[in-house]
PDB file of N, CA and C in Angstrom:
ATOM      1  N   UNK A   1     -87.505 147.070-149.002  1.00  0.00           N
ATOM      2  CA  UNK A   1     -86.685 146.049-149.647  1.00  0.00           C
ATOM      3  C   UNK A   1     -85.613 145.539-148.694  1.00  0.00           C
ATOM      4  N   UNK A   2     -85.176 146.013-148.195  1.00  0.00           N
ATOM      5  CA  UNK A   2     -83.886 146.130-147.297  1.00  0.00           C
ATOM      6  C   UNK A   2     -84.280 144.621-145.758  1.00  0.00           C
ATOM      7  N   UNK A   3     -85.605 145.577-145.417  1.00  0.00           N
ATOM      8  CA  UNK A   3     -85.666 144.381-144.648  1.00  0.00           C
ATOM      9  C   UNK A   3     -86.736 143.354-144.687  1.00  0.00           C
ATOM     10  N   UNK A   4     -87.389 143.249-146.089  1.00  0.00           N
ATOM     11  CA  UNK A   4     -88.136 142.118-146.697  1.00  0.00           C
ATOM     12  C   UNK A   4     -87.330 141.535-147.712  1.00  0.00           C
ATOM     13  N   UNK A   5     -86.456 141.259-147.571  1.00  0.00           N
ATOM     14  CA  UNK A   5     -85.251 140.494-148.689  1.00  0.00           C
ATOM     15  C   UNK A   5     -85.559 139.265-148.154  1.00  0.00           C
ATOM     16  N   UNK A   6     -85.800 137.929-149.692  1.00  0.00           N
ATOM     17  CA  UNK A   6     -85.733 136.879-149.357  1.00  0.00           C
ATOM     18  C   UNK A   6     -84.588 136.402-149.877  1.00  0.00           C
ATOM     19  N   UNK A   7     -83.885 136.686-150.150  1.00  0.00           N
ATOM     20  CA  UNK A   7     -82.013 136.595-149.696  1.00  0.00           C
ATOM     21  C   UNK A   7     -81.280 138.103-149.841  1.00  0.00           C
ATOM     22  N   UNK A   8     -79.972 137.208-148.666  1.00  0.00           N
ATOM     23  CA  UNK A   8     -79.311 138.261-149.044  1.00  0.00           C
ATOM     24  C   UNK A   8     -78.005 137.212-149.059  1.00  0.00           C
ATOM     25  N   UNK A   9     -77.134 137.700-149.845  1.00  0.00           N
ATOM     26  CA  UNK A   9     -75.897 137.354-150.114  1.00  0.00           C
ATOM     27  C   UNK A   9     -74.897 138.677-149.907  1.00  0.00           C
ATOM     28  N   UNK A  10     -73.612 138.156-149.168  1.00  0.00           N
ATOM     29  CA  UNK A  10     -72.783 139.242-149.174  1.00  0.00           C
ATOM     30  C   UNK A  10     -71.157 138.636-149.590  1.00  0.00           C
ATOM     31  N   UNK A  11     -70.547 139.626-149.874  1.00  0.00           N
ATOM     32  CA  UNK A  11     -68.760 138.937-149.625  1.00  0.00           C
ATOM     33  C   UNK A  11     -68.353 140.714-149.422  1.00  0.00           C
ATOM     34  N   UNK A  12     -66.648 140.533-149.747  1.00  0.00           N
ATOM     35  CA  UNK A  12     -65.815 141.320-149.018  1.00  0.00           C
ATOM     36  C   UNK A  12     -66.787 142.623-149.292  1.00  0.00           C
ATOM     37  N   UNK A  13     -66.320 143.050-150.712  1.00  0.00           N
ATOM     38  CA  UNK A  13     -66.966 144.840-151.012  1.00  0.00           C
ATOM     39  C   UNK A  13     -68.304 144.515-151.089  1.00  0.00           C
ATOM     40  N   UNK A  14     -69.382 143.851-151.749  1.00  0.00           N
ATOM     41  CA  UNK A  14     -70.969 143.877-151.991  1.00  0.00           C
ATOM     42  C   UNK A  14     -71.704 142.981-151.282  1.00  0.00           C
ATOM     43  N   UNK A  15     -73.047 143.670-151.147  1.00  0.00           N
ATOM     44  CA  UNK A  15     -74.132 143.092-150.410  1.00  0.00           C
ATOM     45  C   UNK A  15     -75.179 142.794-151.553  1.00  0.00           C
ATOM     46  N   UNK A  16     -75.678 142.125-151.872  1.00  0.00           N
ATOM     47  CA  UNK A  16     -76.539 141.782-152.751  1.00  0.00           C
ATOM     48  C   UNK A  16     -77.891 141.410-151.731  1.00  0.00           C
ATOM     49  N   UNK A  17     -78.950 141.917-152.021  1.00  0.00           N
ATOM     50  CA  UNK A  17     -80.137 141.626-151.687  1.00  0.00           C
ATOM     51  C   UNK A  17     -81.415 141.131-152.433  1.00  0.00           C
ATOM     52  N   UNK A  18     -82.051 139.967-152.460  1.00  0.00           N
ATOM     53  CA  UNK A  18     -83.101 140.052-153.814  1.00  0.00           C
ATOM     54  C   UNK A  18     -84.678 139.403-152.877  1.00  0.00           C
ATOM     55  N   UNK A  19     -85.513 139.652-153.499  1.00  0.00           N
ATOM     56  CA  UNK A  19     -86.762 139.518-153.215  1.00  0.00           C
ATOM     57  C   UNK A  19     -87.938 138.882-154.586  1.00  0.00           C
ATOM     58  N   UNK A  20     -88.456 137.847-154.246  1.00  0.00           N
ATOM     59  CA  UNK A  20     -89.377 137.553-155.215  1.00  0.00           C
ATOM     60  C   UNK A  20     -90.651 138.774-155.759  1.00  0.00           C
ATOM     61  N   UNK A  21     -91.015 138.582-156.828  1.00  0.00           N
ATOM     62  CA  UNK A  21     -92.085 139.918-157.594  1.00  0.00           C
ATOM     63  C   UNK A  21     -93.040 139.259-157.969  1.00  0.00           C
ATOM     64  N   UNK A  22     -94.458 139.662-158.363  1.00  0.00           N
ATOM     65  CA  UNK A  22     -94.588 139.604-159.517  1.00  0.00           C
ATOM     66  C   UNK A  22     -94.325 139.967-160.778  1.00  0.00           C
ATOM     67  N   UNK A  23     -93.723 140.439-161.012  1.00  0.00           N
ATOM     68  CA  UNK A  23     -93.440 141.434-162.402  1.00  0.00           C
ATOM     69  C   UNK A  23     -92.400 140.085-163.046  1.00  0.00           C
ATOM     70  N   UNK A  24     -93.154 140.168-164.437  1.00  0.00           N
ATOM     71  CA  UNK A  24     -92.102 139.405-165.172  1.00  0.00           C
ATOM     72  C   UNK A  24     -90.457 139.681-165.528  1.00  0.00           C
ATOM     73  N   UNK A  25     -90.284 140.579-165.414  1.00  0.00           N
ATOM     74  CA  UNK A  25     -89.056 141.493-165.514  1.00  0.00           C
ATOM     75  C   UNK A  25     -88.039 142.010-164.465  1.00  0.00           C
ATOM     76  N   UNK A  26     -86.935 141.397-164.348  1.00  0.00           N
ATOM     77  CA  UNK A  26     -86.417 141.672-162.514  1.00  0.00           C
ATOM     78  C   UNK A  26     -85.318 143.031-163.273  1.00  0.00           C
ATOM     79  N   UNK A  27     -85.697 143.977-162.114  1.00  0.00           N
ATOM     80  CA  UNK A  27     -85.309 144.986-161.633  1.00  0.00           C
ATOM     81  C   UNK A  27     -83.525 145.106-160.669  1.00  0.00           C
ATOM     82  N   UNK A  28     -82.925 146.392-161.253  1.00  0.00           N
ATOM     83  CA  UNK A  28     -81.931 146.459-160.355  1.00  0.00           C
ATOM     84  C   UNK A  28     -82.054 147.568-159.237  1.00  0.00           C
ATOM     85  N   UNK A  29     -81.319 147.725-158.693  1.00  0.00           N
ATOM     86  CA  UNK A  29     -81.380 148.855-157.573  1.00  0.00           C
ATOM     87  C   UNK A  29     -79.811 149.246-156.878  1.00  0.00           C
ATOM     88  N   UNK A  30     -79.164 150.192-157.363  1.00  0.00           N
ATOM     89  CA  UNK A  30     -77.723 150.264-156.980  1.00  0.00           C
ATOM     90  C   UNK A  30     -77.704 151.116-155.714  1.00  0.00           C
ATOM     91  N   UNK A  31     -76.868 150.970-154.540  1.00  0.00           N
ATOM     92  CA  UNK A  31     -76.537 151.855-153.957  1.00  0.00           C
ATOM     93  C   UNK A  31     -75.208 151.666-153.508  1.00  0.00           C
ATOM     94  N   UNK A  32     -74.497 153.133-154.191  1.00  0.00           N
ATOM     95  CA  UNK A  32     -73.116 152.778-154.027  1.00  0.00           C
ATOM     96  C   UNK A  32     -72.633 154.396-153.621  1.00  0.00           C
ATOM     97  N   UNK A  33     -72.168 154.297-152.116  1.00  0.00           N
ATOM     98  CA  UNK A  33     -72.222 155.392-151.634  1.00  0.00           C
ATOM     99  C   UNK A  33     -70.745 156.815-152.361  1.00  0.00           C
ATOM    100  N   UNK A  34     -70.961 157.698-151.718  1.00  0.00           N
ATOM    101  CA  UNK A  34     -69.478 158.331-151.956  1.00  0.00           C
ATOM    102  C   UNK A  34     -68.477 157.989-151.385  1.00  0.00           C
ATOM    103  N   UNK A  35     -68.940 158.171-149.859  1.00  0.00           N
ATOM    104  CA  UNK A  35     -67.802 157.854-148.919  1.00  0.00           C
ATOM    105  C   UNK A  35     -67.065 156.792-149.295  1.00  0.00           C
ATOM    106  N   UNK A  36     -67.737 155.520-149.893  1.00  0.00           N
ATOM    107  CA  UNK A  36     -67.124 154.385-150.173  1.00  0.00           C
ATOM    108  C   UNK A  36     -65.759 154.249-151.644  1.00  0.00           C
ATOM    109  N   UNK A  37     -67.000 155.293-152.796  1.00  0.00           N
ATOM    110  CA  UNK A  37     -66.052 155.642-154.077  1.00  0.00           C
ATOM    111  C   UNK A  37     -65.877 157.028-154.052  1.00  0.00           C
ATOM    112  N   UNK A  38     -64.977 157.737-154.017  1.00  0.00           N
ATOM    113  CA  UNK A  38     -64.897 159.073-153.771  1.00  0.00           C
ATOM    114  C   UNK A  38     -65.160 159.787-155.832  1.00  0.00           C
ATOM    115  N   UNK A  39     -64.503 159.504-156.021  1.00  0.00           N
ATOM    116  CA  UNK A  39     -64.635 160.099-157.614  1.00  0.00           C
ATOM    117  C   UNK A  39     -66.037 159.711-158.437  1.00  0.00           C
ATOM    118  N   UNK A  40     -66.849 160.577-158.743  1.00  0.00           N
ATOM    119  CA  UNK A  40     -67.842 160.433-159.698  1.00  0.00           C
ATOM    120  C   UNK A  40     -67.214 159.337-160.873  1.00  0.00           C
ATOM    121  N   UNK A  41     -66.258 159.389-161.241  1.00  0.00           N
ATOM    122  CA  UNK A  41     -66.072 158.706-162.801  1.00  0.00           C
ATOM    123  C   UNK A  41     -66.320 157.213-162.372  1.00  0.00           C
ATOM    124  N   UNK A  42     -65.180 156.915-160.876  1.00  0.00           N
ATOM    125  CA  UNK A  42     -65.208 155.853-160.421  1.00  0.00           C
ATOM    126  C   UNK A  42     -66.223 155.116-160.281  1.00  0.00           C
ATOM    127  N   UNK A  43     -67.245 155.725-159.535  1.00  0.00           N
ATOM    128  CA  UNK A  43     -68.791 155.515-158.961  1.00  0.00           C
ATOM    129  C   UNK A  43     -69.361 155.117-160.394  1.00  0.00           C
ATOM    130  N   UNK A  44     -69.374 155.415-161.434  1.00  0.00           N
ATOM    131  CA  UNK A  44     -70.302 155.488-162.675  1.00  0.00           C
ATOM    132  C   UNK A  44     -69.511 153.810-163.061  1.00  0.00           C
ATOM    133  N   UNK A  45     -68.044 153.794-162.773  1.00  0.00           N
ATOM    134  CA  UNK A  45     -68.002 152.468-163.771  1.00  0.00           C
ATOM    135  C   UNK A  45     -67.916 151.562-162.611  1.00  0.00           C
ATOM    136  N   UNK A  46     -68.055 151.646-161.348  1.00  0.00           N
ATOM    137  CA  UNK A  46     -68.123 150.155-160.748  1.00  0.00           C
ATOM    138  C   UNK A  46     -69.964 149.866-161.496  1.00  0.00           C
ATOM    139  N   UNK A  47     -70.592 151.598-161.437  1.00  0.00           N
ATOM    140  CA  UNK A  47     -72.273 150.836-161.827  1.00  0.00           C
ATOM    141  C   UNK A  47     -72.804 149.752-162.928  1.00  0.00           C
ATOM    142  N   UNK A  48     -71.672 150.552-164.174  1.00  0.00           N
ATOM    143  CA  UNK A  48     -71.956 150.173-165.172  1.00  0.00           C
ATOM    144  C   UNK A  48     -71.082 149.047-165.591  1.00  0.00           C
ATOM    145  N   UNK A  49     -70.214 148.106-164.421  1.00  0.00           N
ATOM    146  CA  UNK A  49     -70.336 146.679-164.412  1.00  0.00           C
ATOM    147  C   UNK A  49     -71.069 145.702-163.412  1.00  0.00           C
ATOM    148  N   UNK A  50     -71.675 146.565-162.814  1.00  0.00           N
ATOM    149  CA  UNK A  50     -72.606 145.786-161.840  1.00  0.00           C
ATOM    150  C   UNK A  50     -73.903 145.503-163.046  1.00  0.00           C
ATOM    151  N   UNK A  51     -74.268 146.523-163.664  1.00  0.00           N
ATOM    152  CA  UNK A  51     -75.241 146.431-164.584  1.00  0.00           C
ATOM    153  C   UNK A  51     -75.007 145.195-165.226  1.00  0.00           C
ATOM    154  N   UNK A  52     -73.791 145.414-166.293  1.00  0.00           N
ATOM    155  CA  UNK A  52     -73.591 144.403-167.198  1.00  0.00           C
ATOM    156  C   UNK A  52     -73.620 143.176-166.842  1.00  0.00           C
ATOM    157  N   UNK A  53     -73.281 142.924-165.146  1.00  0.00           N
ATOM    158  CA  UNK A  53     -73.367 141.182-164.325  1.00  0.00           C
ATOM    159  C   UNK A  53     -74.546 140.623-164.334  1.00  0.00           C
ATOM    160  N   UNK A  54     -75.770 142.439-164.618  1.00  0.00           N
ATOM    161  CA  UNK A  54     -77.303 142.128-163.924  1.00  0.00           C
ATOM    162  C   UNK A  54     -77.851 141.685-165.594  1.00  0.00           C
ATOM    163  N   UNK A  55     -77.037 142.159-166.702  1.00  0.00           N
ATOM    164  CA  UNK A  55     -77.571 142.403-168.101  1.00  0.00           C
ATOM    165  C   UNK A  55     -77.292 140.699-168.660  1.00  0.00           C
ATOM    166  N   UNK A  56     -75.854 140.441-168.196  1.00  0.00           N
ATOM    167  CA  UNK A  56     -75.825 138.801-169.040  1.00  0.00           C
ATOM    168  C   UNK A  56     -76.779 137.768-168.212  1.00  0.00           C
ATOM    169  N   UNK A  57     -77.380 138.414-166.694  1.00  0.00           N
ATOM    170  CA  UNK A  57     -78.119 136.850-166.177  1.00  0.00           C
ATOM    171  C   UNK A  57     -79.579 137.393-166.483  1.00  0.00           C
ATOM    172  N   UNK A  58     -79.930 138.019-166.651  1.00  0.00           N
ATOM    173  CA  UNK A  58     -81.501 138.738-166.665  1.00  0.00           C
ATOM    174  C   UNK A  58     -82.147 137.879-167.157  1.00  0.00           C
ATOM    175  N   UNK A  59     -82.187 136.622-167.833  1.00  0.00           N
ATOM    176  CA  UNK A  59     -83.190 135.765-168.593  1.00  0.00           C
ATOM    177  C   UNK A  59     -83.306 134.696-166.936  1.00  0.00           C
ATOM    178  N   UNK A  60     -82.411 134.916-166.297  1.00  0.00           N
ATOM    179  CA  UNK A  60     -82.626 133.772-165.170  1.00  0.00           C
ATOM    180  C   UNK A  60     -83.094 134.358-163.818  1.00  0.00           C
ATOM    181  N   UNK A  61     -82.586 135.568-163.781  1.00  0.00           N
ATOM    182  CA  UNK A  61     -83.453 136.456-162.652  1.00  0.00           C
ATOM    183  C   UNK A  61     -85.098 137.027-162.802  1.00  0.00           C
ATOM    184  N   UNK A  62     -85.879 136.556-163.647  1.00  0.00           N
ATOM    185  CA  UNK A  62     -86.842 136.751-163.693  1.00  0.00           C
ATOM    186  C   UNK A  62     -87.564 136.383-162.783  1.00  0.00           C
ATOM    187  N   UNK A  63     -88.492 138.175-162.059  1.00  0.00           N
ATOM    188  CA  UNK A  63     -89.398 137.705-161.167  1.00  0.00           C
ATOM    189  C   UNK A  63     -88.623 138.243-159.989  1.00  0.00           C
ATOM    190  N   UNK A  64     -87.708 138.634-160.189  1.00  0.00           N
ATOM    191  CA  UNK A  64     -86.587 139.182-158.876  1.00  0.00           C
ATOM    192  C   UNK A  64     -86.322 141.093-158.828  1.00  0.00           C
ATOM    193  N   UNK A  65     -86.884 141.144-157.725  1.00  0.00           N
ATOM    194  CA  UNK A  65     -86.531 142.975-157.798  1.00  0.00           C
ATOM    195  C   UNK A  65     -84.722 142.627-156.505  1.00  0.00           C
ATOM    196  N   UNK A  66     -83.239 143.379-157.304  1.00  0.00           N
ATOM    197  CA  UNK A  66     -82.560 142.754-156.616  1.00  0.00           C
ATOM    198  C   UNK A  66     -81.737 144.459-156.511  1.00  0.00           C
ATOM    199  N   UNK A  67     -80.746 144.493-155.298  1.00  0.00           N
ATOM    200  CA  UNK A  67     -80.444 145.609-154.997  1.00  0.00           C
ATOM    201  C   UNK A  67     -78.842 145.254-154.622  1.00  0.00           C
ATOM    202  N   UNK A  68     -77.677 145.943-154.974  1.00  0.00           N
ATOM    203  CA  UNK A  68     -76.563 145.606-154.736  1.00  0.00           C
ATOM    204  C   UNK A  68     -75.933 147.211-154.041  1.00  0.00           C
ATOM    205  N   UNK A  69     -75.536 146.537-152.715  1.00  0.00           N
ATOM    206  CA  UNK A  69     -75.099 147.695-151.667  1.00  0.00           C
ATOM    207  C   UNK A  69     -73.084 147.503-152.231  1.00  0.00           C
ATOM    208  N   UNK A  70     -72.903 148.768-151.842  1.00  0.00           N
ATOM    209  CA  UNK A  70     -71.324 148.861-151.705  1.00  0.00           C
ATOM    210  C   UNK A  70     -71.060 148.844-150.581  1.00  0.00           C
ATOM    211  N   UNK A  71     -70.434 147.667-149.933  1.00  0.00           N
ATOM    212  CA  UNK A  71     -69.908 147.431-148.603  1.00  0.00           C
ATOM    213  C   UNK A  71     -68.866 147.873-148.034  1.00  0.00           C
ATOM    214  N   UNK A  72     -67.699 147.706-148.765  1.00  0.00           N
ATOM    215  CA  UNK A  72     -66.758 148.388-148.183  1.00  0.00           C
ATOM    216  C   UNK A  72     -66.049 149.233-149.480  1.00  0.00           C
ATOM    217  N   UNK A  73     -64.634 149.555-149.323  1.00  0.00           N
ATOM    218  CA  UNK A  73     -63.605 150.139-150.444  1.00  0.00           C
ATOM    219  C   UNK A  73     -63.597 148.569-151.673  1.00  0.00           C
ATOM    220  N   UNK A  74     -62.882 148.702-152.911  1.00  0.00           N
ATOM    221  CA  UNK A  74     -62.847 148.177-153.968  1.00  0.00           C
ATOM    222  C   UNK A  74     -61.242 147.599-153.801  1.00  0.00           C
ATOM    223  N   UNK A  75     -61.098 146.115-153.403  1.00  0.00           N
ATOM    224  CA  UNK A  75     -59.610 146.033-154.010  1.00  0.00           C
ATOM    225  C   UNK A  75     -58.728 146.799-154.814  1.00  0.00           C
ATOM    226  N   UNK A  76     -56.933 146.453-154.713  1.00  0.00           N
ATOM    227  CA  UNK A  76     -56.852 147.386-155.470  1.00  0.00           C
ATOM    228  C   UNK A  76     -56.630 146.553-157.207  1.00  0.00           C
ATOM    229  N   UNK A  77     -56.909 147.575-157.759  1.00  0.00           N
ATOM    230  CA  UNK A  77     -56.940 146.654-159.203  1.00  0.00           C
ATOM    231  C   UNK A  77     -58.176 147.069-159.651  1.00  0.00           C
ATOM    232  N   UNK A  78     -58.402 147.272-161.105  1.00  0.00           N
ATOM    233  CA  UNK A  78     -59.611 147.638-161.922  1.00  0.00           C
ATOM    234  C   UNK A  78     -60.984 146.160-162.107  1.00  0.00           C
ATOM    235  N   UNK A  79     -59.919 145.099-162.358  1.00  0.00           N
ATOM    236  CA  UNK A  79     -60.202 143.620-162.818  1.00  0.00           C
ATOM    237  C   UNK A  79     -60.647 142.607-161.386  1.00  0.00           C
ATOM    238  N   UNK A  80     -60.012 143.280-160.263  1.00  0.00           N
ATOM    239  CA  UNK A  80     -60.275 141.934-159.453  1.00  0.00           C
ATOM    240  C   UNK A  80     -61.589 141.685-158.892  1.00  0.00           C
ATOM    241  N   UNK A  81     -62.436 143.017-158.567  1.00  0.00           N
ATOM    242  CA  UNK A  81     -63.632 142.921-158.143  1.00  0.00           C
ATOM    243  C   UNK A  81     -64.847 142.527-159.065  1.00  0.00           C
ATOM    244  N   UNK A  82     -64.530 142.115-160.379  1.00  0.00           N
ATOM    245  CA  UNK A  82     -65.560 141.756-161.103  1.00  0.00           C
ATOM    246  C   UNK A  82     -65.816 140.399-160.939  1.00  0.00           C
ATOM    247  N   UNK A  83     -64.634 139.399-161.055  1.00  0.00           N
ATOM    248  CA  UNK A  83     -65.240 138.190-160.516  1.00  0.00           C
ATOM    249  C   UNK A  83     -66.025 137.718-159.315  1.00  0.00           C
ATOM    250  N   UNK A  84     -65.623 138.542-158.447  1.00  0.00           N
ATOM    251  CA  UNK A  84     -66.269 138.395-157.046  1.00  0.00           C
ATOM    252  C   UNK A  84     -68.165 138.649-157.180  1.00  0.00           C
ATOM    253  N   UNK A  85     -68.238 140.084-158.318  1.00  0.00           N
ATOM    254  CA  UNK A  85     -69.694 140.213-158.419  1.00  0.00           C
ATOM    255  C   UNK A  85     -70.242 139.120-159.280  1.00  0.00           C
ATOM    256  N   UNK A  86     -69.977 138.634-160.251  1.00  0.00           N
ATOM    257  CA  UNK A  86     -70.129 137.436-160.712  1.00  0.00           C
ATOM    258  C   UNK A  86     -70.711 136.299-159.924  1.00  0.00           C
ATOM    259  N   UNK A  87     -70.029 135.625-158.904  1.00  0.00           N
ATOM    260  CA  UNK A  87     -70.186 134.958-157.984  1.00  0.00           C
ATOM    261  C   UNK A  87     -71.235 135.275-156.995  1.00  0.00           C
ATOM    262  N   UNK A  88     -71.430 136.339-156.537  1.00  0.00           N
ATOM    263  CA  UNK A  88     -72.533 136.704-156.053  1.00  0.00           C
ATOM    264  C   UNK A  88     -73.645 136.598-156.403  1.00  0.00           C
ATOM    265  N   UNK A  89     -73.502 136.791-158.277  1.00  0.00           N
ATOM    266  CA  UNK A  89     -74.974 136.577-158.746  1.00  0.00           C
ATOM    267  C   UNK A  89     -75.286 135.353-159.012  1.00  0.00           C
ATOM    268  N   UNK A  90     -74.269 134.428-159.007  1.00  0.00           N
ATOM    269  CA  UNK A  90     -74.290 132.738-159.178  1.00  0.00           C
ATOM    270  C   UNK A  90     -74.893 132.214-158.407  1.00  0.00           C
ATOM    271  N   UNK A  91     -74.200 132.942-157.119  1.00  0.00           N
ATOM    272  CA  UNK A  91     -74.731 132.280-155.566  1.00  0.00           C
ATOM    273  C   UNK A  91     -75.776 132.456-155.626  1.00  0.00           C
ATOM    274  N   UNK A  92     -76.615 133.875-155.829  1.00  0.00           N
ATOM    275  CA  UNK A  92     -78.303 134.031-155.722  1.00  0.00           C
ATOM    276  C   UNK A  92     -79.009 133.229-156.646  1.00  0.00           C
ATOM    277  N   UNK A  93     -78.516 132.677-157.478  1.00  0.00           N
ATOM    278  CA  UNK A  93     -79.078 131.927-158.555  1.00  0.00           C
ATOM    279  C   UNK A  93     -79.501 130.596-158.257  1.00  0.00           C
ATOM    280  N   UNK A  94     -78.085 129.897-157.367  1.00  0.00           N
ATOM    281  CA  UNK A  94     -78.043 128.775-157.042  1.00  0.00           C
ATOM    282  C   UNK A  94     -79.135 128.409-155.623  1.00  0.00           C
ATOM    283  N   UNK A  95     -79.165 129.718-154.864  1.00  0.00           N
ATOM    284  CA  UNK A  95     -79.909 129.599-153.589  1.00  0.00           C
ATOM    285  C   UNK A  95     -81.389 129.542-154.118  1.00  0.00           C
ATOM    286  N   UNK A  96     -81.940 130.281-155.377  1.00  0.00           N
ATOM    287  CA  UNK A  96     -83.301 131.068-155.877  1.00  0.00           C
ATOM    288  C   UNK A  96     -83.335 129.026-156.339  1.00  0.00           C
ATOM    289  N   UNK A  97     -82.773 128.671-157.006  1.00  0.00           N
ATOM    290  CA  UNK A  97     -83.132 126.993-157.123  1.00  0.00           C
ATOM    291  C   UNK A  97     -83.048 126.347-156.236  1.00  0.00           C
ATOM    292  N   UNK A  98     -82.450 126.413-154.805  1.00  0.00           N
ATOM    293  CA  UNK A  98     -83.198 125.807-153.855  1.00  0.00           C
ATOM    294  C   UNK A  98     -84.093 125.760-152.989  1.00  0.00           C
ATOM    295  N   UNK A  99     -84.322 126.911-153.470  1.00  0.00           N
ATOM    296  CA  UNK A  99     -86.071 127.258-152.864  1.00  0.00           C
ATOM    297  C   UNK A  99     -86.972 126.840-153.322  1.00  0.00           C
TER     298      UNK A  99
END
């Protein structure tokens, strides 16, 4: 996946990678290291809003197996890094229609 990605999108903390499927149903794939989030609790809820970014577009990512890397540390703030993943998935959206 990593290096058959037909995009990749990145900004400050995430790397987003996605690839066309067949499968009617697009797939996530998290990798979000320790070194990067040190606390288990932490690690569990950046996942489980990366999910929810992957859960409200899923009717438009169809057909996409897509994988979101943790790039660097997390601003500081609970709230600020969610818009940024947002945007990321916009951007892949907007690029997947100009193809």
């Amino acid at each position: 996946m990593f290096d058959q990605a037909d995009w990749r999108i990145g900004q400050q903390c995430f790397l987003l990678l996605a690839r066309e499927t067949d499968q009617p149903l697009p797939r996530l794939g998290l990798v979000i290291a320790k070194r990067r989030i040190r606390r288990a609790v932490d690690r569990g809820a950046v996942k489980r809003r990366i999910r929810e970014q992957f859960r409200l577009r899923q009717h438009e990512l169809t057909g996409l197996d897509i994988v979101v890397l943790m790039r660097g540390p997390l601003p500081a703030g609970k709230e600020n890094w969610t818009p940024q993943l947002a945007r990321l998935f916009d951007k892949l959206l907007a690029k997947r229609r100009q193809d």
